[in-house]
N, C-alpha and C. Protein backbone atom coordinates (compact mmCIF):
# COMPACT_ATOMS: atom_id res chain seq x y z
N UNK A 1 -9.08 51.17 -60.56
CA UNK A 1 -9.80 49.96 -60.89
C UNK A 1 -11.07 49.86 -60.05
N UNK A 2 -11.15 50.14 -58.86
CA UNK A 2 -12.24 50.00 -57.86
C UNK A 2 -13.40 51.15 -58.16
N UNK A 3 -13.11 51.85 -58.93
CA UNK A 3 -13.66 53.17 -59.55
C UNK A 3 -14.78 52.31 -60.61
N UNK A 4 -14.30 51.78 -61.53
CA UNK A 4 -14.53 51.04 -62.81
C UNK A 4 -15.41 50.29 -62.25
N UNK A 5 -15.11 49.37 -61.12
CA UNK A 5 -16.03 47.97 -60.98
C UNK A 5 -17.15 48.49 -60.10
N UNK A 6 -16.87 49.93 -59.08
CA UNK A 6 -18.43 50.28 -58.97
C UNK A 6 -19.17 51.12 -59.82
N UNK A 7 -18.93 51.75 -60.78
CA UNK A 7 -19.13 52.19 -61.82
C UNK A 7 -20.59 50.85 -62.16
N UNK A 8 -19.50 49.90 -62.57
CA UNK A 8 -20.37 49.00 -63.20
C UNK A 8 -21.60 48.36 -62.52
N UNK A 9 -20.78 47.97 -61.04
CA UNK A 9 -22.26 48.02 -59.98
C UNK A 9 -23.81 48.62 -60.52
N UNK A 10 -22.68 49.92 -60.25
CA UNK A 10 -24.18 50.85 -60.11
C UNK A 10 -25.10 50.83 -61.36
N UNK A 11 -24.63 50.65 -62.56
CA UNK A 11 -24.68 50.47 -64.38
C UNK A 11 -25.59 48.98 -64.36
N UNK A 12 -25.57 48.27 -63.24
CA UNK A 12 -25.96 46.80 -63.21
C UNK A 12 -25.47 45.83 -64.28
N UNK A 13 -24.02 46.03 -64.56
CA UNK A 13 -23.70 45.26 -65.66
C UNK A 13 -23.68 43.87 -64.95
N UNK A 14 -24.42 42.94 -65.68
CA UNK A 14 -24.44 41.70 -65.26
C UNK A 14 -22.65 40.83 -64.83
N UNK A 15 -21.89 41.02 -65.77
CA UNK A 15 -20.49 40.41 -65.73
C UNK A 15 -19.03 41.17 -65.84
N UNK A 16 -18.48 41.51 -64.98
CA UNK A 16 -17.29 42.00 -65.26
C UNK A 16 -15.97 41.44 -65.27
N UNK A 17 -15.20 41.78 -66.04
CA UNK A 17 -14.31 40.70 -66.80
C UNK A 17 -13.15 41.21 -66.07
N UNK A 18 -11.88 41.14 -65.99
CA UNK A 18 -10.51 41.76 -65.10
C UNK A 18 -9.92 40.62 -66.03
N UNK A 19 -8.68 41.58 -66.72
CA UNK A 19 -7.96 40.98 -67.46
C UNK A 19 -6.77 41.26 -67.19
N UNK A 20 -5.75 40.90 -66.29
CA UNK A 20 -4.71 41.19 -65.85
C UNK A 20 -3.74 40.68 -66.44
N UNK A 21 -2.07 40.91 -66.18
CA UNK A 21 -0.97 40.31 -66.78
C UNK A 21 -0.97 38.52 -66.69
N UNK A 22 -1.57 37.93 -65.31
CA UNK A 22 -1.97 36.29 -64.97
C UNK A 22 -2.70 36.08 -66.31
N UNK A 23 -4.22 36.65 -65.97
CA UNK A 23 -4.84 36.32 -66.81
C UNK A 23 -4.48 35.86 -68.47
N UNK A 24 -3.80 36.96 -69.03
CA UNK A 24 -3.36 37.02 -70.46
C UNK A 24 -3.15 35.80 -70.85
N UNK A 25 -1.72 35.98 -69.61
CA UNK A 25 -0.99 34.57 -70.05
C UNK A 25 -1.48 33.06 -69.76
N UNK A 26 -2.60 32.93 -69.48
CA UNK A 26 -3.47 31.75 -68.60
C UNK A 26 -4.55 31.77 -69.90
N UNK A 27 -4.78 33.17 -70.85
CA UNK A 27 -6.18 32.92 -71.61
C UNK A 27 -7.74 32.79 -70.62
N UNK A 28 -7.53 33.50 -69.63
CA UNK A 28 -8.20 33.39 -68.38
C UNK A 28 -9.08 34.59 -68.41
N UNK A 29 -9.83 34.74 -67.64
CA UNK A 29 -10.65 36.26 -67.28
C UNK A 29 -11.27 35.85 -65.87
N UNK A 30 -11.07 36.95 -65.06
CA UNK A 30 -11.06 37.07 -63.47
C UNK A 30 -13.29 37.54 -63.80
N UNK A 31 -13.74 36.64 -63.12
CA UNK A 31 -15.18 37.17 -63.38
C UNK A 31 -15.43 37.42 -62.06
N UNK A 32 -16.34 38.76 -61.93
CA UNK A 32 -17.19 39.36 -60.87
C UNK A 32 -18.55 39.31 -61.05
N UNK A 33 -19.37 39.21 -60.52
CA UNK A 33 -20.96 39.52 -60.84
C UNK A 33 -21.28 40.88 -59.80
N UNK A 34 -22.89 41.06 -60.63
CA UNK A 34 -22.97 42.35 -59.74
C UNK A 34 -23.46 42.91 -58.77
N UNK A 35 -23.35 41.52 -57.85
CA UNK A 35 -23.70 41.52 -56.36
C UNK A 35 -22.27 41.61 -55.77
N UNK A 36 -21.10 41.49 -56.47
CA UNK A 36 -20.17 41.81 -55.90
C UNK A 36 -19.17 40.70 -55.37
N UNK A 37 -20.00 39.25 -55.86
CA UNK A 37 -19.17 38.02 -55.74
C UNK A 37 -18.01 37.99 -56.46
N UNK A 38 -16.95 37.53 -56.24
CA UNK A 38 -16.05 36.86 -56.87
C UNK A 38 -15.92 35.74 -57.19
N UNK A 39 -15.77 35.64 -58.76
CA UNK A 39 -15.71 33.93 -58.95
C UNK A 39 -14.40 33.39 -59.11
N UNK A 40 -13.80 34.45 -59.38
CA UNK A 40 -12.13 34.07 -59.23
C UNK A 40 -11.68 33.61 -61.03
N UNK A 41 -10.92 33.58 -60.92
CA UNK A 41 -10.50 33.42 -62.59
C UNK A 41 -11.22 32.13 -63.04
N UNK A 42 -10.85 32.12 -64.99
CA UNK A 42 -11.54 31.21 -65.39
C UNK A 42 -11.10 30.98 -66.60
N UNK A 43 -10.62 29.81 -67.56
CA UNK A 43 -10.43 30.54 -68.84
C UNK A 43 -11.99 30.91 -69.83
N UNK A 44 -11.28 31.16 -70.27
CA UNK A 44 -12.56 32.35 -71.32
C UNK A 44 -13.39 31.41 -71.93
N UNK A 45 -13.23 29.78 -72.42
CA UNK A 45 -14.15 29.22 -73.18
C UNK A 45 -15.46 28.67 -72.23
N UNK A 46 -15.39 28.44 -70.63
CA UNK A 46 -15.75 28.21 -69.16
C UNK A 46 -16.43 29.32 -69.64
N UNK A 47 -15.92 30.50 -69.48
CA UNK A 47 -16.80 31.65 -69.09
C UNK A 47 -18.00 31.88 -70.08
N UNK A 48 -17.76 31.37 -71.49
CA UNK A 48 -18.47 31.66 -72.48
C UNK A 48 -19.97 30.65 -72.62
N UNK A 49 -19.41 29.25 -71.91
CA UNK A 49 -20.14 28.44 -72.23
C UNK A 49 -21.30 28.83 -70.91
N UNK A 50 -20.92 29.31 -69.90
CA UNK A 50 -21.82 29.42 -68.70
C UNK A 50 -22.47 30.64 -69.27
N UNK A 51 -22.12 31.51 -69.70
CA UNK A 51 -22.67 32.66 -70.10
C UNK A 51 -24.06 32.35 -71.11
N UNK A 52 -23.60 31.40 -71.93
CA UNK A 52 -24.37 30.84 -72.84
C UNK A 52 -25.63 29.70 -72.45
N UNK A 53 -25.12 29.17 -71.05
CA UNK A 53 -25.89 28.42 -70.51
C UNK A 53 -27.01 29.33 -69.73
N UNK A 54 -26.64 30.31 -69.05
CA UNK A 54 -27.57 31.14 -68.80
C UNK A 54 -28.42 31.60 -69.20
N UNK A 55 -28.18 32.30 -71.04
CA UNK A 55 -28.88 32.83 -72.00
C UNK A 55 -29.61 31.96 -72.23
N UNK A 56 -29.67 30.54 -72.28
CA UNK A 56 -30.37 29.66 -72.94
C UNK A 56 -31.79 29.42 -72.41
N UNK A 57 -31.12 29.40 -70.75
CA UNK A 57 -31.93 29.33 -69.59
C UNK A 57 -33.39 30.27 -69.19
N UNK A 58 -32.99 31.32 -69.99
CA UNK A 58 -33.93 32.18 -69.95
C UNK A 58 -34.92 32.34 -70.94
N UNK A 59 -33.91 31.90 -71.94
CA UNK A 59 -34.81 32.00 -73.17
C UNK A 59 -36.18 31.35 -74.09
């Protein structure tokens, strides 16, 4: 797994998602950014709407 998430680092993927057995069952997704913060879990409609708030932000 630690392979994957610097992988993505280095790839500069803006958001990485960790979907674990918690998660599933919560409808949750564990978000990282790619400075390496942790935001700690979230459910997915949270994650979508900030995601979306961002996009907007720029746009």
């Amino acid at each position: 797994m630690q392979a994957k998430i610097r992988r993505a680092q280095l790839q500069k993927v803006p958001y990485m998602l960790v979907i674990g057995g918690k998660e599933q069952e919560a409808g949750a997704v564990a978000v990282r950014l790619r400075s390496g913060e942790d935001l700690g879990a979230m459910p997915l409609a949270d994650f979508i709407a900030r995601a979306r708030g961002e996009i907007d932000a720029r746009a």
